[in-house]
Protein backbone atom coordinates (compact mmCIF):
# COMPACT_ATOMS: atom_id res chain seq x y z
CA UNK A 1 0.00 0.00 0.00
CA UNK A 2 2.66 2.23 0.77
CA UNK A 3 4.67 1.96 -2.04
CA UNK A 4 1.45 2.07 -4.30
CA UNK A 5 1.42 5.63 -2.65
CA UNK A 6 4.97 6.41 -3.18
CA UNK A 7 4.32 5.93 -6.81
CA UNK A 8 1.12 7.65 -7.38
CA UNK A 9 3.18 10.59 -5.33
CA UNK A 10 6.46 10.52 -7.97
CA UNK A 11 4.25 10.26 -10.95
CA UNK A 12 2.46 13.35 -9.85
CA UNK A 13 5.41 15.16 -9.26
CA UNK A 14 7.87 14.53 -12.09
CA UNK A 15 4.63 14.95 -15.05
CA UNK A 16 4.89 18.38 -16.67
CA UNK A 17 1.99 19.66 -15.48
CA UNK A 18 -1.15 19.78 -18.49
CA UNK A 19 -2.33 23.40 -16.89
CA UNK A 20 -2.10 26.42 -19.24
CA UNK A 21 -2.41 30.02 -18.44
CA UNK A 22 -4.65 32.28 -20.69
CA UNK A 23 -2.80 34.81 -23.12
CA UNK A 24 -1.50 37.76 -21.33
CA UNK A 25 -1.27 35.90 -18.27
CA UNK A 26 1.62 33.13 -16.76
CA UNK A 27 1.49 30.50 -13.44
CA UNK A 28 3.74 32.21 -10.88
CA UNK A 29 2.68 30.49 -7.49
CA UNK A 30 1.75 26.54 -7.93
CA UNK A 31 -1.09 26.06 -10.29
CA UNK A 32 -2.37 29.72 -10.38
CA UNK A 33 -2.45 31.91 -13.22
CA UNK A 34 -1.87 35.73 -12.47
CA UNK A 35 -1.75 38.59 -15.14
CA UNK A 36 1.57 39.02 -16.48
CA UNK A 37 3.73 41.97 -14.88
CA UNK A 38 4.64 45.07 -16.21
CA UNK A 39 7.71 44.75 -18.57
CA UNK A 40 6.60 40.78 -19.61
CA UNK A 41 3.75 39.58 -21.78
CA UNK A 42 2.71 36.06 -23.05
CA UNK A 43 1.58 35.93 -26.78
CA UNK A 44 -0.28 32.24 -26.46
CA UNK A 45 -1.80 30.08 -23.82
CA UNK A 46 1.75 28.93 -22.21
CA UNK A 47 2.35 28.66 -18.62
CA UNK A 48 4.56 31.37 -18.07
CA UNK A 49 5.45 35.35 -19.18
CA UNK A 50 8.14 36.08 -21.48
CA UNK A 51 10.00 39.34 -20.94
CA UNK A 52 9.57 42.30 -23.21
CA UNK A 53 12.25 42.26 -26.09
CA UNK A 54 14.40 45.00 -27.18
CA UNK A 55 13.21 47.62 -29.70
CA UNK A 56 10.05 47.05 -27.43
CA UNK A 57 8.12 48.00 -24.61
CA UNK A 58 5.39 46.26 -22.33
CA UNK A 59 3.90 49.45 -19.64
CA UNK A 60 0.66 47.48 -18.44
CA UNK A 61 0.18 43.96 -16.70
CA UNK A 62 -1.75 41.31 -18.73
CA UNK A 63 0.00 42.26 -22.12
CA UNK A 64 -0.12 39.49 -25.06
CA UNK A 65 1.81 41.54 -27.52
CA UNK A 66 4.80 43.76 -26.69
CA UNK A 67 4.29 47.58 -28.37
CA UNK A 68 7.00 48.01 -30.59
CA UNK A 69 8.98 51.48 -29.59
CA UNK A 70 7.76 54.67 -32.24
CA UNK A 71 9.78 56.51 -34.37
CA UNK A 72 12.10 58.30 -32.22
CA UNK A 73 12.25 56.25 -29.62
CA UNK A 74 13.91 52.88 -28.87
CA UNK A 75 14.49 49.67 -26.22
CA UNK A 76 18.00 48.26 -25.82
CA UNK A 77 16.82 45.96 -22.93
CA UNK A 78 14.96 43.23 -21.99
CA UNK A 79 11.84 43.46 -20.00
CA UNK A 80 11.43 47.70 -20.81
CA UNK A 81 8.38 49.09 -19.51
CA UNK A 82 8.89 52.01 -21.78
CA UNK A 83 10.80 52.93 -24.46
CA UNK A 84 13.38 55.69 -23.93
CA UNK A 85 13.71 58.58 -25.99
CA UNK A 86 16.38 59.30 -28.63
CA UNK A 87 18.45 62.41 -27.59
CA UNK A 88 19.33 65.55 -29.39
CA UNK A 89 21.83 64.80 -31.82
CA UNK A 90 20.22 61.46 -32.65
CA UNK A 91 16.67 59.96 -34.56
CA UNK A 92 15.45 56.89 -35.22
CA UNK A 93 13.25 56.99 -38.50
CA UNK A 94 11.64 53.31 -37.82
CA UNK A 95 9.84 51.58 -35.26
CA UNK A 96 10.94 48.40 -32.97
CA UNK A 97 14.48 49.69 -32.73
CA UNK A 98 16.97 48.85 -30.03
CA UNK A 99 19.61 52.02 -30.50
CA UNK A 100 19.01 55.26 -31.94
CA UNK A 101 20.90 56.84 -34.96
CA UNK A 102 23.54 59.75 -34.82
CA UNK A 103 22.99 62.96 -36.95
CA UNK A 104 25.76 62.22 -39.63
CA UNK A 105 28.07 64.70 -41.27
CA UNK A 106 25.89 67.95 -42.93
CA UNK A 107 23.50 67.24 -40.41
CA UNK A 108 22.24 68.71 -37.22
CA UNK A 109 19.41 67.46 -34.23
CA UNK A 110 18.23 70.72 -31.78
CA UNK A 111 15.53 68.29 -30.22
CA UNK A 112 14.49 65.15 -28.85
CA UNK A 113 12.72 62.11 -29.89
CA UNK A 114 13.09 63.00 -33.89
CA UNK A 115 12.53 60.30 -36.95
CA UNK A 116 15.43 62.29 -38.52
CA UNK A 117 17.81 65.22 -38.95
CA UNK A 118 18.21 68.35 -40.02
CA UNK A 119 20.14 68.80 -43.16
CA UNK A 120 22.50 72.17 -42.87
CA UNK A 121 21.61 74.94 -45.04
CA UNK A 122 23.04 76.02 -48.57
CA UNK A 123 26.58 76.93 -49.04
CA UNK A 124 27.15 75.18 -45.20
CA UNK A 125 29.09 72.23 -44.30
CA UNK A 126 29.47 70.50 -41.21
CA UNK A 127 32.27 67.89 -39.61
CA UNK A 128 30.61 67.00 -36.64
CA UNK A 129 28.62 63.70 -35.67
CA UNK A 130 25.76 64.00 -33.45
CA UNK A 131 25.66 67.37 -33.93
CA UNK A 132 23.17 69.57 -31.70
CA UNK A 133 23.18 72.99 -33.23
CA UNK A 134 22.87 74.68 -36.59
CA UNK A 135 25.73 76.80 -35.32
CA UNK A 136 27.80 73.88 -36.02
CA UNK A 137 27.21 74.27 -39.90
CA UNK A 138 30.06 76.22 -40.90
CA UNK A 139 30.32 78.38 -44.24
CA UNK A 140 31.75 78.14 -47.46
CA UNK A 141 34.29 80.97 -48.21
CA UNK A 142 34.06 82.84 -50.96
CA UNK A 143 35.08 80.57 -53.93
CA UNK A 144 34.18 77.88 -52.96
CA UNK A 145 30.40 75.63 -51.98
CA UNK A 146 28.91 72.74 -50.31
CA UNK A 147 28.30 70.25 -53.00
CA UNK A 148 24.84 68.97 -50.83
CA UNK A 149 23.19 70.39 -47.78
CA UNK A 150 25.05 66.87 -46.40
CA UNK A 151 28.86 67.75 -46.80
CA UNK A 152 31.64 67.67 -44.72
CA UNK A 153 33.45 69.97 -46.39
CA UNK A 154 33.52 72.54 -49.03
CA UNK A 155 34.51 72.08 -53.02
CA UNK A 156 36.33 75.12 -55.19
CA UNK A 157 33.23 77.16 -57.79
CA UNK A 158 34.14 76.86 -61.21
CA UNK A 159 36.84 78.62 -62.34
CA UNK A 160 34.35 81.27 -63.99
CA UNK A 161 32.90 82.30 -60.63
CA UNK A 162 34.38 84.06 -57.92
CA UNK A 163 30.74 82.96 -55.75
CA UNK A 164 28.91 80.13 -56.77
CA UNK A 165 25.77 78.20 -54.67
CA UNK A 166 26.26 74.79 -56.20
CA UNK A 167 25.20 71.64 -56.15
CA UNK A 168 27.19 72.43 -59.34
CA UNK A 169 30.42 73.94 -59.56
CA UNK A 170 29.47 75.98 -62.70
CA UNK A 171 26.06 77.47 -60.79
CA UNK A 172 27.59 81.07 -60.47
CA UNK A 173 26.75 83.58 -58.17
CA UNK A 174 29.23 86.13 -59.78
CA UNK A 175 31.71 86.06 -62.66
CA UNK A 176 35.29 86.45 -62.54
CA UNK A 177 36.06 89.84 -64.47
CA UNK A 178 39.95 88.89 -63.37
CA UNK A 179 39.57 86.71 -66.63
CA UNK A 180 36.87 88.08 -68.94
CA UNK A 181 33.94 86.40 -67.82
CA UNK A 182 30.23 87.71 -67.72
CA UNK A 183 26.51 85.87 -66.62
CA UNK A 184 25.20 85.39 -70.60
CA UNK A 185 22.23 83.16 -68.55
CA UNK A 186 21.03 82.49 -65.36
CA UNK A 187 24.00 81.60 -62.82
CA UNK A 188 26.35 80.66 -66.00
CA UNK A 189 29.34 82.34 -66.51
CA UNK A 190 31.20 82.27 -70.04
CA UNK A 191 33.92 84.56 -72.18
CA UNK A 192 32.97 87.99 -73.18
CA UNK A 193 32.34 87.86 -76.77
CA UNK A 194 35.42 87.84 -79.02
CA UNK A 195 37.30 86.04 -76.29
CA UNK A 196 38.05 82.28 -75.84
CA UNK A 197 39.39 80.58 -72.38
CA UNK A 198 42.91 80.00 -73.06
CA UNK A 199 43.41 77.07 -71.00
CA UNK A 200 47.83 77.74 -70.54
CA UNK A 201 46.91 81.46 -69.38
CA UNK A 202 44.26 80.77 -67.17
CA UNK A 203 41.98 83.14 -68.38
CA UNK A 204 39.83 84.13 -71.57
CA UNK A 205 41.92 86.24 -74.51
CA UNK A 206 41.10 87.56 -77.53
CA UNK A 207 40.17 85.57 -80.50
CA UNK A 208 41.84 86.26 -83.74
CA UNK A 209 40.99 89.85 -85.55
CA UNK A 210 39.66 87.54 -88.29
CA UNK A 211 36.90 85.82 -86.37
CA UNK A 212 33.64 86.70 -85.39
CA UNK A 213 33.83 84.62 -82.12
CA UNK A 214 36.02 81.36 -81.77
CA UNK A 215 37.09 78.35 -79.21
CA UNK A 216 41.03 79.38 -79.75
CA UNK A 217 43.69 81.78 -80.38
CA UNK A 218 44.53 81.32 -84.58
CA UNK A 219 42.52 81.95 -87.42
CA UNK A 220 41.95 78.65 -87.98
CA UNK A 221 39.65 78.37 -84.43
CA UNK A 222 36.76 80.25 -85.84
CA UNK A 223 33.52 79.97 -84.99
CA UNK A 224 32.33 82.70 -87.97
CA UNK A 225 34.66 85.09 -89.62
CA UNK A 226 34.32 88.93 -89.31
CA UNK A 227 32.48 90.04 -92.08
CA UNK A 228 34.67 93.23 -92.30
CA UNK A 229 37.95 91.34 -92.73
CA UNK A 230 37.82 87.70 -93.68
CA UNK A 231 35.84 84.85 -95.13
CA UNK A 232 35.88 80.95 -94.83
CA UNK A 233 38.14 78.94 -96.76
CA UNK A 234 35.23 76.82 -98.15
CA UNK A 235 36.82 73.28 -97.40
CA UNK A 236 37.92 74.71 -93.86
CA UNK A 237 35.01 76.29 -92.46
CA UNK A 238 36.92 77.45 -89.11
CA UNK A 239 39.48 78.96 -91.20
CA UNK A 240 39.14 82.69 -92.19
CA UNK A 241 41.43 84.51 -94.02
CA UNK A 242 41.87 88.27 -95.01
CA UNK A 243 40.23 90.20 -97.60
CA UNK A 244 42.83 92.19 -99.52
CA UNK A 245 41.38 95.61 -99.83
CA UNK A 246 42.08 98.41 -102.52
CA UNK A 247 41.59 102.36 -101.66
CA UNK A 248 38.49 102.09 -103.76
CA UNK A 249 36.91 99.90 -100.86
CA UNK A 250 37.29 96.45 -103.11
CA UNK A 251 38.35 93.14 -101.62
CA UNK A 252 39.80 90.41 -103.20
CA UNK A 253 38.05 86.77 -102.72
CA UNK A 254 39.42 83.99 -104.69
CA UNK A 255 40.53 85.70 -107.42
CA UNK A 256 37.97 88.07 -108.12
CA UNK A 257 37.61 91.65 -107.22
CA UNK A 258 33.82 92.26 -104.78
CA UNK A 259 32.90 95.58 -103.54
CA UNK A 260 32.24 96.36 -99.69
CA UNK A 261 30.21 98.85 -98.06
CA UNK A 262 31.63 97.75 -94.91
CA UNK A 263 34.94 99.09 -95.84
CA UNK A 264 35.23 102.24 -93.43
CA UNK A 265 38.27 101.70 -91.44
């Protein structure tokens, strides 16, 4: 009889019990199921509470599904009741996160619990991480520009500029009159007229006398001859040569003799 009881008694003991708790709920004395506690949840009908997983947060008792932190926010722990708030110089632009983001380069965060940054403005740049103040965009001297409202550092204008507001290096905000250069369109710099960039002077010269404008120094650069002094040489058409002309105001062309009314020099 005894040992009839001593077996009953082990087989009791070492059988996983068949009890099972409701969801949001877990056995935490004996055979009694109690609400899960603040910073645990259970998802199914299991006999105990799982803790709250990072990137999430569990702030009430009986909780079946952890809330996953917002935007701005984050959990690096187990068992969170809340989720903690990303500081200045940081975001977080998705939800369930464990760690926030730091403001990168070009970037700046004046304020708490942000799903992003603040991109410095125009002509600024900026070398700091987790940066806290637009005072830390720093900028551009004159010459030069921030190639995005993101850089770390500032790139030299065109070398028709003296001020230029990018993203392009050729997006002037005044012409260099140290070489010749004048706004023919809106922020675009070029040669005066009757002047090409001469690349081994650093700076735009005069075309030839005998072209009307040109992309070099020679008469054989043209880009049109002037009317008053040259023509093309038909199987060159960026070559001009001279008229010949004779105190009666006629030019030689080939080998015949034309008239000019344009002969008053």
């Amino acid at each position: 009889m005894i040992s009839n009881l001593y077996l009953i008694s082990f087989l009791l003991l070492s059988t996983p019990s068949l009890f099972t708790c409701p969801k949001g709920s877990g056995l935490h004395t004996g055979e009694e199921c109690s609400l899960c506690d603040r910073g645990y949840y259970n998802p199914s009908e299991n006999d105990y509470c799982e803790p709250c997983p990072p990137g999430h947060a569990c702030p009430n008792t009986g909780m079946n599904t952890p809330n996953p932190c917002e935007r701005g926010t984050y959990a690096a722990s187990l068992n969170q009741i809340f989720c903690d708030i990303c500081p200045e110089g940081t975001y977080n632009p998705d939800t369930g996160k464990e760690t926030c983001l730091q403001c990168n380069h070009g970037e700046y965060n004046n304020m708490a619990r942000q799903s992003s940054c603040f991109s410095c403005p125009q002509n600024t740049y900026n070398i700091k991480m987790r940066s806290t103040n637009i005072d830390d965009c720093l900028s551009c001297k004159t010459g030069y520009y921030s190639v995005s409202t993101t850089s770390d550092v500032c790139e030299p204008c065109h070398k028709f500029c003296t001020a230029c507001h990018g993203p392009l290096a050729s997006q002037c905000d005044q012409c260099s009159e140290d070489i010749q250069t004048i706004m023919v369109a809106t922020a675009t710099c070029a040669c005066r007229d009757y002047f090409f960039y001469n690349e081994r002077q650093s700076r735009c010269t005069h075309c030839h006398p005998y072209c009307d404008k040109c992309n070099g120094g020679t008469n054989r650069d043209c880009i049109g001859c002037n009317s008053r002094y040259s023509y093309y040489v038909e199987t060159q058409p960026t070559f001009c040569i001279s008229k010949v002309y004779d105190l009666q105001g006629y030019y030689l062309e080939g080998n015949a003799w034309k008239s000019s009314l344009l002969f008053n020099f």
